[in-house]
C-alpha atoms as a PDB file:
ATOM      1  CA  UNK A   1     -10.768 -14.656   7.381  1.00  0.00           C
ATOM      2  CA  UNK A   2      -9.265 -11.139   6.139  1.00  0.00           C
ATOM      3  CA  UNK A   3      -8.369 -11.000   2.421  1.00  0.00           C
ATOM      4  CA  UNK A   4      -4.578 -10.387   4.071  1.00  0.00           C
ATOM      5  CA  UNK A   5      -4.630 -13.593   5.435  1.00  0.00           C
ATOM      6  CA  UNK A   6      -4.937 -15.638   2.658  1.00  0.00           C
ATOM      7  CA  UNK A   7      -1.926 -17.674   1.184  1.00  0.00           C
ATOM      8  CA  UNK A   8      -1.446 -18.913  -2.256  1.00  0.00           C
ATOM      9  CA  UNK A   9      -2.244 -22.424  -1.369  1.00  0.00           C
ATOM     10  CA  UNK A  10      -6.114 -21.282  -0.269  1.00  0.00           C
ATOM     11  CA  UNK A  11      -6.888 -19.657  -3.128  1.00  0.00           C
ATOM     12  CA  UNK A  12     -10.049 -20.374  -4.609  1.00  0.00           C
ATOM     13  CA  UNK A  13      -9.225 -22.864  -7.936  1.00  0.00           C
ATOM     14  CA  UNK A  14     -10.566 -20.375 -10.756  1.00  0.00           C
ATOM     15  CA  UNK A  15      -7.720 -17.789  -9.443  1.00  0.00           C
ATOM     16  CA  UNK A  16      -5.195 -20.320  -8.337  1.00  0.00           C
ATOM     17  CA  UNK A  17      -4.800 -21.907 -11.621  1.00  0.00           C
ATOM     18  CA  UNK A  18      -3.437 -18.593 -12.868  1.00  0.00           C
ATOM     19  CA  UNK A  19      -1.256 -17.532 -10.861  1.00  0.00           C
ATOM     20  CA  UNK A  20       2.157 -18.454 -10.927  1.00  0.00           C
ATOM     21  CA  UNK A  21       5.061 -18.091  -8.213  1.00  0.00           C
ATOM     22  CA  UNK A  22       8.714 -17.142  -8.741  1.00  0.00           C
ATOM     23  CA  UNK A  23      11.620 -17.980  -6.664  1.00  0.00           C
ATOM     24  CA  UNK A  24      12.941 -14.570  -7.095  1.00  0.00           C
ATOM     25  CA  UNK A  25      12.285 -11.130  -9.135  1.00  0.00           C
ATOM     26  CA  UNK A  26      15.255 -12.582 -11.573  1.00  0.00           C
ATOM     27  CA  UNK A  27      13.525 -15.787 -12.571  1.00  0.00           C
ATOM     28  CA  UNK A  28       9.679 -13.727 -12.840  1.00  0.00           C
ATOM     29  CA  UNK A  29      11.813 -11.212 -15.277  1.00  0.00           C
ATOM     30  CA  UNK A  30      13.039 -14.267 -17.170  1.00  0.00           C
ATOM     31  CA  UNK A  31      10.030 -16.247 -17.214  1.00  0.00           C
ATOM     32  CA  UNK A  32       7.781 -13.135 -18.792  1.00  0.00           C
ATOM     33  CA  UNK A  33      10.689 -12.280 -21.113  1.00  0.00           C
ATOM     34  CA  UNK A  34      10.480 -15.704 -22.314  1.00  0.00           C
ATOM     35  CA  UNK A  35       6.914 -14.940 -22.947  1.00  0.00           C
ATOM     36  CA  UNK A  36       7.358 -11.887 -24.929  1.00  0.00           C
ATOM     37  CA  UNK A  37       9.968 -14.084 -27.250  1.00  0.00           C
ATOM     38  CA  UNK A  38       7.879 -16.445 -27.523  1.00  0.00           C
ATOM     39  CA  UNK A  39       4.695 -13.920 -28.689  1.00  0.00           C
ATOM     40  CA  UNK A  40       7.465 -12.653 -30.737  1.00  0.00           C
ATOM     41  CA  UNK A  41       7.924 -15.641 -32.870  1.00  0.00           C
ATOM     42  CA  UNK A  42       4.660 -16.470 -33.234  1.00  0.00           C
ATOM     43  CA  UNK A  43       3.388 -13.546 -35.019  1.00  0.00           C
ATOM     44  CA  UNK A  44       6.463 -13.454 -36.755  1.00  0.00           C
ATOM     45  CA  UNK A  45       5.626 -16.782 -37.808  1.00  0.00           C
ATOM     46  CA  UNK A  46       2.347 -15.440 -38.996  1.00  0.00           C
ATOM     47  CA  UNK A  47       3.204 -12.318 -40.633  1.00  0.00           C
ATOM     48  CA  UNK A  48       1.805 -10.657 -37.830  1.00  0.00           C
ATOM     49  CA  UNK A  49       2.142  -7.510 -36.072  1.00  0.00           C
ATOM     50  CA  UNK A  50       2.442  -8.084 -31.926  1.00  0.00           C
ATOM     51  CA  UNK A  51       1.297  -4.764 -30.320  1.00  0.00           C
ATOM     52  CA  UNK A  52       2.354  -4.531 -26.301  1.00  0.00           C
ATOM     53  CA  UNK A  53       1.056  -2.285 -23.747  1.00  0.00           C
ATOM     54  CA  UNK A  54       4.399  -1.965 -21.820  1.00  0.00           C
ATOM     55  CA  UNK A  55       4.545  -0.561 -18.004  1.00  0.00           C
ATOM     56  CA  UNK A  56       7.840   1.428 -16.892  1.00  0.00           C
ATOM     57  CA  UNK A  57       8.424  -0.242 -13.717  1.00  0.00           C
ATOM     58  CA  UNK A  58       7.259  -3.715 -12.598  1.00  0.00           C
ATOM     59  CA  UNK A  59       9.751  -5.471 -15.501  1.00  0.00           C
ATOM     60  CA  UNK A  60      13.271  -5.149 -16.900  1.00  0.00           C
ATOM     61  CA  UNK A  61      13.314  -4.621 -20.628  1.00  0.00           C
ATOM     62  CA  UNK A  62      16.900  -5.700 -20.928  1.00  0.00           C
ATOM     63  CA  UNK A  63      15.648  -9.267 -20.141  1.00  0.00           C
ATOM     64  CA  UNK A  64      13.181  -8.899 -23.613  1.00  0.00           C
ATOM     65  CA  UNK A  65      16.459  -7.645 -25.533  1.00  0.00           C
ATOM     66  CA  UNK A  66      18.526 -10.897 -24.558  1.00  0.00           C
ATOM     67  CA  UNK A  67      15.445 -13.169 -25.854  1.00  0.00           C
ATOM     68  CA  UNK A  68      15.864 -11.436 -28.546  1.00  0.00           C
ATOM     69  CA  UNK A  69      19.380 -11.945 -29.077  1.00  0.00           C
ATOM     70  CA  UNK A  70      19.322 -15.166 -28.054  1.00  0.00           C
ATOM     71  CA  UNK A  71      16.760 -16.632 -30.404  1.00  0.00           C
ATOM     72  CA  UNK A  72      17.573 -14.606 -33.252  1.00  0.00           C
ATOM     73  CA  UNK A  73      14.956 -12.717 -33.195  1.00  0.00           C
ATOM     74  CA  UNK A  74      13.437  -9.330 -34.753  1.00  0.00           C
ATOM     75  CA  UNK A  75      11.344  -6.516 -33.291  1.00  0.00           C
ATOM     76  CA  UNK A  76      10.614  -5.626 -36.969  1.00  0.00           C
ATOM     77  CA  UNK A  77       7.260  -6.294 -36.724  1.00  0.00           C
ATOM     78  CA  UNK A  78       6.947  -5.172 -33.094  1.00  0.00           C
ATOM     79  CA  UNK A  79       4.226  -2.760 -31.963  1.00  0.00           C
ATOM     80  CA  UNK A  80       5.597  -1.211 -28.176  1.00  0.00           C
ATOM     81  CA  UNK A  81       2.770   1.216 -26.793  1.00  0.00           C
ATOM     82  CA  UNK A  82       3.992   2.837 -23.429  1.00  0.00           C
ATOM     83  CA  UNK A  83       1.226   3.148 -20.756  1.00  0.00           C
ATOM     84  CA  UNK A  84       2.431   6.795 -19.965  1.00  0.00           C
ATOM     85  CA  UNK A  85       4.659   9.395 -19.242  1.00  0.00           C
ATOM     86  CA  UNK A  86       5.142  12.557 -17.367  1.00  0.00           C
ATOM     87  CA  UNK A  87       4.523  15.787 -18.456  1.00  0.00           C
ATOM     88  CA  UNK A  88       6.111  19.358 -17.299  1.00  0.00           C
ATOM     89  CA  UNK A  89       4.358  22.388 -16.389  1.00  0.00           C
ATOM     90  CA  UNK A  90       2.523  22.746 -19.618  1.00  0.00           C
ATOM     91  CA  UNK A  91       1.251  19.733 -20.271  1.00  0.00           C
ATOM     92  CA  UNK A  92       4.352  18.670 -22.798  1.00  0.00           C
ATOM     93  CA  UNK A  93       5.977  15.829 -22.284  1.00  0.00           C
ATOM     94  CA  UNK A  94       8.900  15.996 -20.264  1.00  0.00           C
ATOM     95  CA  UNK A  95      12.340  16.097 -22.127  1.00  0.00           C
ATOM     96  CA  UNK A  96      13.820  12.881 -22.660  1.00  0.00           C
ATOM     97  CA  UNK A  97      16.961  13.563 -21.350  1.00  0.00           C
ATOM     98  CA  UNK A  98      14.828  14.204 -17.860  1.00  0.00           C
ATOM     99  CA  UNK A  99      16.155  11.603 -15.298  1.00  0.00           C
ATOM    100  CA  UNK A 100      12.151  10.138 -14.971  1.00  0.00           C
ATOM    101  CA  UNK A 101      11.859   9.838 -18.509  1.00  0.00           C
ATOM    102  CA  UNK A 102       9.892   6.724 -19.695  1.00  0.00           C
ATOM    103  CA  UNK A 103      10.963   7.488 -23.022  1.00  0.00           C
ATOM    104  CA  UNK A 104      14.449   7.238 -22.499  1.00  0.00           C
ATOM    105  CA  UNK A 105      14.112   4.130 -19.788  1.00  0.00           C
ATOM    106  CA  UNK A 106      12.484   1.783 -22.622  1.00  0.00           C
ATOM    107  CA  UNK A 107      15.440   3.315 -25.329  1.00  0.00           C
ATOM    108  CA  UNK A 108      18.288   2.341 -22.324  1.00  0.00           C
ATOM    109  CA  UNK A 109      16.920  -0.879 -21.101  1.00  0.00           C
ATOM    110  CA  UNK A 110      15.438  -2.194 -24.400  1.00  0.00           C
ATOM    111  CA  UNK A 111      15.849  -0.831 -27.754  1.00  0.00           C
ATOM    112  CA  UNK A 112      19.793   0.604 -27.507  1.00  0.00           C
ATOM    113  CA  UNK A 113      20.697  -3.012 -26.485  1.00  0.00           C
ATOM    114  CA  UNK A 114      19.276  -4.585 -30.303  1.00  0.00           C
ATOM    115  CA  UNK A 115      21.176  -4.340 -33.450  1.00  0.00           C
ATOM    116  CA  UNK A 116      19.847  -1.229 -35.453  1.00  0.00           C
ATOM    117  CA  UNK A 117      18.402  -3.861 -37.919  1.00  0.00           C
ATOM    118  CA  UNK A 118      16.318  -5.995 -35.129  1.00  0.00           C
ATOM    119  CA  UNK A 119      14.773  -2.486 -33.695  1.00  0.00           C
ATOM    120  CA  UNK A 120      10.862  -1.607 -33.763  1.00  0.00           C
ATOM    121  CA  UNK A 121      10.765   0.971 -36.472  1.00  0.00           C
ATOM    122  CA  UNK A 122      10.049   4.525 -35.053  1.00  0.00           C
ATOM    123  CA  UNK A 123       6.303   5.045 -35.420  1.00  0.00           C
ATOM    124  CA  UNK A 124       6.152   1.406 -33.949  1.00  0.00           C
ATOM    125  CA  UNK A 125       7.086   2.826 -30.458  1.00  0.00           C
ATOM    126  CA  UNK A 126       4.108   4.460 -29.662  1.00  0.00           C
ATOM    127  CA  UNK A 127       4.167   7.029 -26.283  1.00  0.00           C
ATOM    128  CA  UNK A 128       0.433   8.361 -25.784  1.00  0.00           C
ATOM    129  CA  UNK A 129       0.646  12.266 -26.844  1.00  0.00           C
ATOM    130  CA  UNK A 130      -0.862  14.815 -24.597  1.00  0.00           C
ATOM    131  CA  UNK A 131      -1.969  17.088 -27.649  1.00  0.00           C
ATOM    132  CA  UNK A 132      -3.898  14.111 -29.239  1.00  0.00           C
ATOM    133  CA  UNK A 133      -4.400  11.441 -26.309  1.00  0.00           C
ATOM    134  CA  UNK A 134      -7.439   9.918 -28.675  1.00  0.00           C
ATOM    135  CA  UNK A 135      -4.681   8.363 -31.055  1.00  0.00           C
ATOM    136  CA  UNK A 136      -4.161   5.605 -28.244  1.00  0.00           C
ATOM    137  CA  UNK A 137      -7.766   4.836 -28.164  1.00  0.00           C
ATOM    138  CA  UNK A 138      -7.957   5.040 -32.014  1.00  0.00           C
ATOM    139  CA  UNK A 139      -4.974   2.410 -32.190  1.00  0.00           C
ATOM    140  CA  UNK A 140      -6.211  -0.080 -29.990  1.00  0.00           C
ATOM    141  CA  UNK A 141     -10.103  -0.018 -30.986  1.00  0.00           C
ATOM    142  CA  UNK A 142      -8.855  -0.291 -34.671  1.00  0.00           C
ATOM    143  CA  UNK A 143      -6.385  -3.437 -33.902  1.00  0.00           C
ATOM    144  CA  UNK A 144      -9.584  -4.626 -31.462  1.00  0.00           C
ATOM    145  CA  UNK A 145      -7.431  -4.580 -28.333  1.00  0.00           C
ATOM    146  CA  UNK A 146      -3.353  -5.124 -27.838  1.00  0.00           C
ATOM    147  CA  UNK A 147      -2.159  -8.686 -28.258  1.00  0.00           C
ATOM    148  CA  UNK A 148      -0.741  -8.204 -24.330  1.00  0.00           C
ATOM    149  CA  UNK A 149      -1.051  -5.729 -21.853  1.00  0.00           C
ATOM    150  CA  UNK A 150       1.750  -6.217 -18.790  1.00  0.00           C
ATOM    151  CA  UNK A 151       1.066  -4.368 -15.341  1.00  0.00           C
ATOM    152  CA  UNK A 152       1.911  -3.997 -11.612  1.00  0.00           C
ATOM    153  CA  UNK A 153      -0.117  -2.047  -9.270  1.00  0.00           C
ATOM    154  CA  UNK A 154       0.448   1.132  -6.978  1.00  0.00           C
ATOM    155  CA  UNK A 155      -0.162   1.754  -3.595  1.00  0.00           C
ATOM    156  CA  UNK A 156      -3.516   2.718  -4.184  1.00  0.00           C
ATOM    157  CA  UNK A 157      -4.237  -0.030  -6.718  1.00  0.00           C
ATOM    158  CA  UNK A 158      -3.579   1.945  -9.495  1.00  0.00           C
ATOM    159  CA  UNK A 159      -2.826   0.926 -13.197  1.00  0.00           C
ATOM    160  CA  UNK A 160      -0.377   3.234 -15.385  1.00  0.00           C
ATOM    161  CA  UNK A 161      -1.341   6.515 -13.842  1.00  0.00           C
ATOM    162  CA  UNK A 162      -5.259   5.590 -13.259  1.00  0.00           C
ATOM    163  CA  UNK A 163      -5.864   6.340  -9.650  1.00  0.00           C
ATOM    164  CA  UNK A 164      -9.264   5.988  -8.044  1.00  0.00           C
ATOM    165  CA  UNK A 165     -11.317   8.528  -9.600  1.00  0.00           C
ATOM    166  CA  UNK A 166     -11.995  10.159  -6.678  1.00  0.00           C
ATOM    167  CA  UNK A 167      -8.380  11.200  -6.449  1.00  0.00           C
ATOM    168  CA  UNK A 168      -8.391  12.547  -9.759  1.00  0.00           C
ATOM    169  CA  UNK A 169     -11.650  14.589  -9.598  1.00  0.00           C
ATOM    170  CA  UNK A 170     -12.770  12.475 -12.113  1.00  0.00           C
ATOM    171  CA  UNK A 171     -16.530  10.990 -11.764  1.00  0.00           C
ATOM    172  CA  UNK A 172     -16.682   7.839  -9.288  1.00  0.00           C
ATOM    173  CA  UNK A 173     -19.000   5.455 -10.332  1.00  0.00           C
ATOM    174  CA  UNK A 174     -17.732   1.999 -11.839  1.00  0.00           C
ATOM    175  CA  UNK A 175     -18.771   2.172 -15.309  1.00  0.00           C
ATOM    176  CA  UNK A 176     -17.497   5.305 -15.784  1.00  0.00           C
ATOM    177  CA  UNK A 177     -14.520   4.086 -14.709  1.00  0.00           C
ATOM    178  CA  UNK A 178     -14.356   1.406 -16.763  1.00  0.00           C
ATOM    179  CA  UNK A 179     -14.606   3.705 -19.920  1.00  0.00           C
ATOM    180  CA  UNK A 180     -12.092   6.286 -18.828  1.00  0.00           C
ATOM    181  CA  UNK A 181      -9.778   6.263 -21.866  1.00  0.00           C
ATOM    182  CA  UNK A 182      -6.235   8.115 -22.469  1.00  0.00           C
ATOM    183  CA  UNK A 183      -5.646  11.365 -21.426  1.00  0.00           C
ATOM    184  CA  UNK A 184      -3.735  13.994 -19.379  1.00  0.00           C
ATOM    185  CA  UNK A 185      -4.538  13.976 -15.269  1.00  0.00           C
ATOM    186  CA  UNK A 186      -2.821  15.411 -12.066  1.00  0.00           C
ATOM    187  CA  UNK A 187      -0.855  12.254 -10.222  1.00  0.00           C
ATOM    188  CA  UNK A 188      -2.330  11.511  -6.773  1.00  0.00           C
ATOM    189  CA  UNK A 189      -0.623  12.857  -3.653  1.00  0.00           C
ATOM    190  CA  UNK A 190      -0.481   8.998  -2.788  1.00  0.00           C
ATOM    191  CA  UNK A 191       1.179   8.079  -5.978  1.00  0.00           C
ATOM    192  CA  UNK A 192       3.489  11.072  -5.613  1.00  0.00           C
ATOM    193  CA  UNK A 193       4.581   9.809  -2.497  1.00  0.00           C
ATOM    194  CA  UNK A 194       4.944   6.656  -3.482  1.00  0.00           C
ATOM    195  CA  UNK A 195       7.267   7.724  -6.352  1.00  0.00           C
ATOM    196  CA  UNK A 196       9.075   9.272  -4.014  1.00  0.00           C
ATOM    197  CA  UNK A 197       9.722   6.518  -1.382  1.00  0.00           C
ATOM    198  CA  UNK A 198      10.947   3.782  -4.454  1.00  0.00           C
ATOM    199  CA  UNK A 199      12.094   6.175  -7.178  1.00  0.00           C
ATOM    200  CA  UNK A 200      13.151   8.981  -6.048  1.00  0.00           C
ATOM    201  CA  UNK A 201      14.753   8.515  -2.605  1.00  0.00           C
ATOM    202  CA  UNK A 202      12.531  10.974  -1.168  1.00  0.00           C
ATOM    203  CA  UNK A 203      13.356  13.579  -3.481  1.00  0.00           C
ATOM    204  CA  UNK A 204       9.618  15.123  -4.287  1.00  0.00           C
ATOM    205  CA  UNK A 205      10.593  18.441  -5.614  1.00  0.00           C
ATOM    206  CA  UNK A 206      11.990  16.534  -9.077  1.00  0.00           C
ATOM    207  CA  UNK A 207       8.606  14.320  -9.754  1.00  0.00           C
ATOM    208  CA  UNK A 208       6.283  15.572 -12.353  1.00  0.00           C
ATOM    209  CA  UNK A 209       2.813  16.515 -10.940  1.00  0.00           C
ATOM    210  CA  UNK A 210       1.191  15.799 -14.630  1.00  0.00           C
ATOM    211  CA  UNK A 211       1.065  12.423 -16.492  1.00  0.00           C
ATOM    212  CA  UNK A 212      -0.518  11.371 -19.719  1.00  0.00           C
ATOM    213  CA  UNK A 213      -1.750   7.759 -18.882  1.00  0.00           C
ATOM    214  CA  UNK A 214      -3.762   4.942 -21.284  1.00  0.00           C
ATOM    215  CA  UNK A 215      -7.053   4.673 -19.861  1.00  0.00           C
ATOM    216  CA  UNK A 216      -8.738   1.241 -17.990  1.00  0.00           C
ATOM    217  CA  UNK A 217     -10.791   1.298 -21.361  1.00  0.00           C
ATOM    218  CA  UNK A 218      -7.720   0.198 -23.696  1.00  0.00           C
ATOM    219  CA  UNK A 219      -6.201  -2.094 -21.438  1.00  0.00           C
ATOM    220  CA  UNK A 220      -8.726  -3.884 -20.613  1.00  0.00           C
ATOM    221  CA  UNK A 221      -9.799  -4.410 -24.362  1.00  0.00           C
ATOM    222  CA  UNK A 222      -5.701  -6.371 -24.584  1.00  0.00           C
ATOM    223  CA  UNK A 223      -6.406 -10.114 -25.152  1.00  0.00           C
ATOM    224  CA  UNK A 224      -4.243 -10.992 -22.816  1.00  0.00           C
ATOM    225  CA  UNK A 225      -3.250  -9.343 -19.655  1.00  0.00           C
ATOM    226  CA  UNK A 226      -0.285 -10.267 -17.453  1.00  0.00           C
ATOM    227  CA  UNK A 227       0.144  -8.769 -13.686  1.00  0.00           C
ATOM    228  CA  UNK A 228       3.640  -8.968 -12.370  1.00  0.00           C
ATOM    229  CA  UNK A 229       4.108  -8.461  -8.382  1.00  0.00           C
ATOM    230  CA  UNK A 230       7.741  -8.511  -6.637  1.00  0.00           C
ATOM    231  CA  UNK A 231       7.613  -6.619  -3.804  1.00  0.00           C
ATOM    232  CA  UNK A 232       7.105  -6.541  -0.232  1.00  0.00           C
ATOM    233  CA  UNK A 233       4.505  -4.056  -0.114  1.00  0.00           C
ATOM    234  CA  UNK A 234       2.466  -5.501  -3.031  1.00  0.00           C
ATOM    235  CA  UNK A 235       1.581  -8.956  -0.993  1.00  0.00           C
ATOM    236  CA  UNK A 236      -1.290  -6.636   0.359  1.00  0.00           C
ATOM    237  CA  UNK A 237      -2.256  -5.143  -3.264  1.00  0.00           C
ATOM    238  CA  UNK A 238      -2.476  -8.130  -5.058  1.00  0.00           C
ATOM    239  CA  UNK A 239      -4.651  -9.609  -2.540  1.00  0.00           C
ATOM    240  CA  UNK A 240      -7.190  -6.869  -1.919  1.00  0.00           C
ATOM    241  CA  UNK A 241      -7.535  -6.641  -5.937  1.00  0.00           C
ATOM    242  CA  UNK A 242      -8.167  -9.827  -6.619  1.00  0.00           C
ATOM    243  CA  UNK A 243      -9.819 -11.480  -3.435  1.00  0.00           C
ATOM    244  CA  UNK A 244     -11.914  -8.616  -2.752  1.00  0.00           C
ATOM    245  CA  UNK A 245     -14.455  -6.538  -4.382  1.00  0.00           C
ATOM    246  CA  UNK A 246     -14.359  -5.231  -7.764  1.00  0.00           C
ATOM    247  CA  UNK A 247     -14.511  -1.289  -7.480  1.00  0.00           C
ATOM    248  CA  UNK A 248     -13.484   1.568  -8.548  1.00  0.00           C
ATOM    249  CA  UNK A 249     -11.756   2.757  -5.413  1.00  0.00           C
ATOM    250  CA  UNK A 250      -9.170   0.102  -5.950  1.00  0.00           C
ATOM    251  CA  UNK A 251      -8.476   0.454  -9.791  1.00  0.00           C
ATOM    252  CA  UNK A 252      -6.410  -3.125 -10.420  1.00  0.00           C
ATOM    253  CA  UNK A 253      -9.912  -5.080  -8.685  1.00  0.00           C
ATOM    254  CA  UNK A 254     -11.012  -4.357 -12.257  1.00  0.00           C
ATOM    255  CA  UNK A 255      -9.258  -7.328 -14.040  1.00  0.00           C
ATOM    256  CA  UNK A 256     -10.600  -9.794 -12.175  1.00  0.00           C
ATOM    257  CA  UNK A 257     -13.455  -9.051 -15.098  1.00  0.00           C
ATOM    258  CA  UNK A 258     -10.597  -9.948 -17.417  1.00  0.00           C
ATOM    259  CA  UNK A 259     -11.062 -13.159 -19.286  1.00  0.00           C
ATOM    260  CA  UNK A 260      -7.940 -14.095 -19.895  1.00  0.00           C
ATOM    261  CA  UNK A 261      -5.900 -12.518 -16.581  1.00  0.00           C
ATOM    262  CA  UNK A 262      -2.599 -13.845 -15.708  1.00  0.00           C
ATOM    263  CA  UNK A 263      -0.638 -12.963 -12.198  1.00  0.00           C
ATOM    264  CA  UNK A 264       3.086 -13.697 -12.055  1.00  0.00           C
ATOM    265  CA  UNK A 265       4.514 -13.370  -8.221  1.00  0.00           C
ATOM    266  CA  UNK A 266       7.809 -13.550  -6.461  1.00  0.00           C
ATOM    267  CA  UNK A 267       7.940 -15.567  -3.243  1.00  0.00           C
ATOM    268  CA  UNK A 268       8.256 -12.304  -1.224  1.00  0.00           C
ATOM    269  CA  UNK A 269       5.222 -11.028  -2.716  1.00  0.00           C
ATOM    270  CA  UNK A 270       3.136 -14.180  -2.109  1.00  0.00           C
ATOM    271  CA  UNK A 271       3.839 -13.735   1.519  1.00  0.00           C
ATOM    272  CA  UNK A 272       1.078 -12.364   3.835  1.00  0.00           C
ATOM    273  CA  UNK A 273       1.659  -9.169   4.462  1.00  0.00           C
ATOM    274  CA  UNK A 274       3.304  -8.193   8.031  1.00  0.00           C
ATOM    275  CA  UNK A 275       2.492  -4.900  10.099  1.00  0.00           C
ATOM    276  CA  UNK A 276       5.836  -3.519  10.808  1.00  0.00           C
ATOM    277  CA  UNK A 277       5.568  -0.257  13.442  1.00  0.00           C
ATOM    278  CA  UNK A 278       8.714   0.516  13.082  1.00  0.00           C
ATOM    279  CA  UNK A 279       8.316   1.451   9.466  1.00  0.00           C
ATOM    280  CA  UNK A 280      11.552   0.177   8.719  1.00  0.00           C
ATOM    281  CA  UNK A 281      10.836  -0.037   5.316  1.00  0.00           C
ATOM    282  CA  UNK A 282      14.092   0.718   2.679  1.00  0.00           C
ATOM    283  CA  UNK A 283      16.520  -0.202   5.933  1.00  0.00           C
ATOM    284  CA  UNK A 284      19.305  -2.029   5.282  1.00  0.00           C
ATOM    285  CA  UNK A 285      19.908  -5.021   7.361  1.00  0.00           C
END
């Protein structure tokens, strides 16, 4: 039987028991925001300081600022650090008023919508800086890995901007792979295009070809990591990562080495994928 083939219910039982399947992408976005609040109040609760890796992408923020609201809550003593971010032609990062902006999606969909006394405090929101990359790597090896790192895949299995090496020009063996830490790469054609099919509308000539990204190294160090899938096209991903070999040429196949992995799913995801020759994909019905 093909890795594609399998459903949720044939699992094998060391996976199964850790992965968990949404009605719809509304009640997964609910369900992990409820997690956040709930890491929230516990460190609060313990004087503690919760450090996040946090994806643009896979999860609505404004879900996390209604948890917060709701329970009375405080980000004071919230750590956010952003996987990535684009940069423009000289390897700065790209103006914040730029319409792909990661920077300005986490202020619109998170931060503007808490009171300006509930708000991380500015050096708590923590983008990874292409003139001093190692200050991620610093961070997390000090605080011995981020409390929980949140992530969806791309097409080519890639986590924050960490494409198969040998789409990066970056050495391809496993271990190295493993290691790579934060730093300033070219995006893959096949992420490019990928950006451009869900984000962009087809519109390539506005996408960044430069990215600062957190490496596999730091997230992989998080005590906790949480993979959220939603989409049609990631019933495949999903699958191949964790059902099929762990390598380097599929990035997210990594975690399965993670000891305390998570995998959050819509219904539509969980679905075997179909092979549509049409390639009616973004149709309306």
């Amino acid at each position: 039987m093909s890795v594609y083939d399998v459903t949720v219910e044939e699992l094998p039982s060391g996976l199964a028991g850790r992965v968990c399947v949404q009605d719809s992408a509304e009640v997964l976005q609910k369900a992990v925001a409820a997690e956040f609040a709930d890491l929230l109040a516990d460190a609060a609760q313990k004087g503690d300081m919760l450090t996040l890796i946090c994806p643009v992408g896979p999860l609505n923020y404004r879900f996390f600022a209604d948890e917060v609201i709701r329970r009375g809550l405080s980000c004071r003593h919230l750590r956010t650090v952003n996987m990535d971010e684009y940069l423009d032609d000289n390897d700065r990062l790209i103006p914040i008023d730029h319409p792909l902006s990661f920077r300005r999606f986490m202020e619109e969909t998170f931060f503007a919508h808490l009171p300006t006394e509930r708000r991380p405090l500015p050096e708590n929101i923590v983008f990874p800086d292409p003139a001093a990359p190692e200050r991620v790597t610093e961070l997390i090896d000090e605080i011995g890995g981020a409390d929980m790192c949140w992530a969806g895949f791309g097409i080519t299995g890639h986590v924050a901007f960490n494409d198969p090496p040998s789409m990066l020009g970056e050495p391809d063996s496993l271990e190295s792979f493993r290691q790579c830490k934060t730093r300033t790469l070219t995006i893959s054609p096949m992420s490019t295009a990928q950006m451009a099919m869900g984000g962009t509308n087809g519109n390539m000539e506005i996408l960044p070809t430069r990215a600062v990204t957190v490496g596999m190294y730091e997230m992989l160090k998080s005590k906790r990591f949480h993979c959220t899938f939603m989409r049609s096209w990631h019933a495949g991903l999903w699958r191949r990562a964790f059902l099929g070999p762990i390598t380097q040429t599929f990035p997210g196949s990594l975690l399965q080495e993670h000891p305390n992995l998570w995998i959050s799913m819509t219904q539509l995801a969980a679905t075997p994928p179909l092979v549509n020759t049409a390639q009616a994909t973004g149709e309306e019905n």
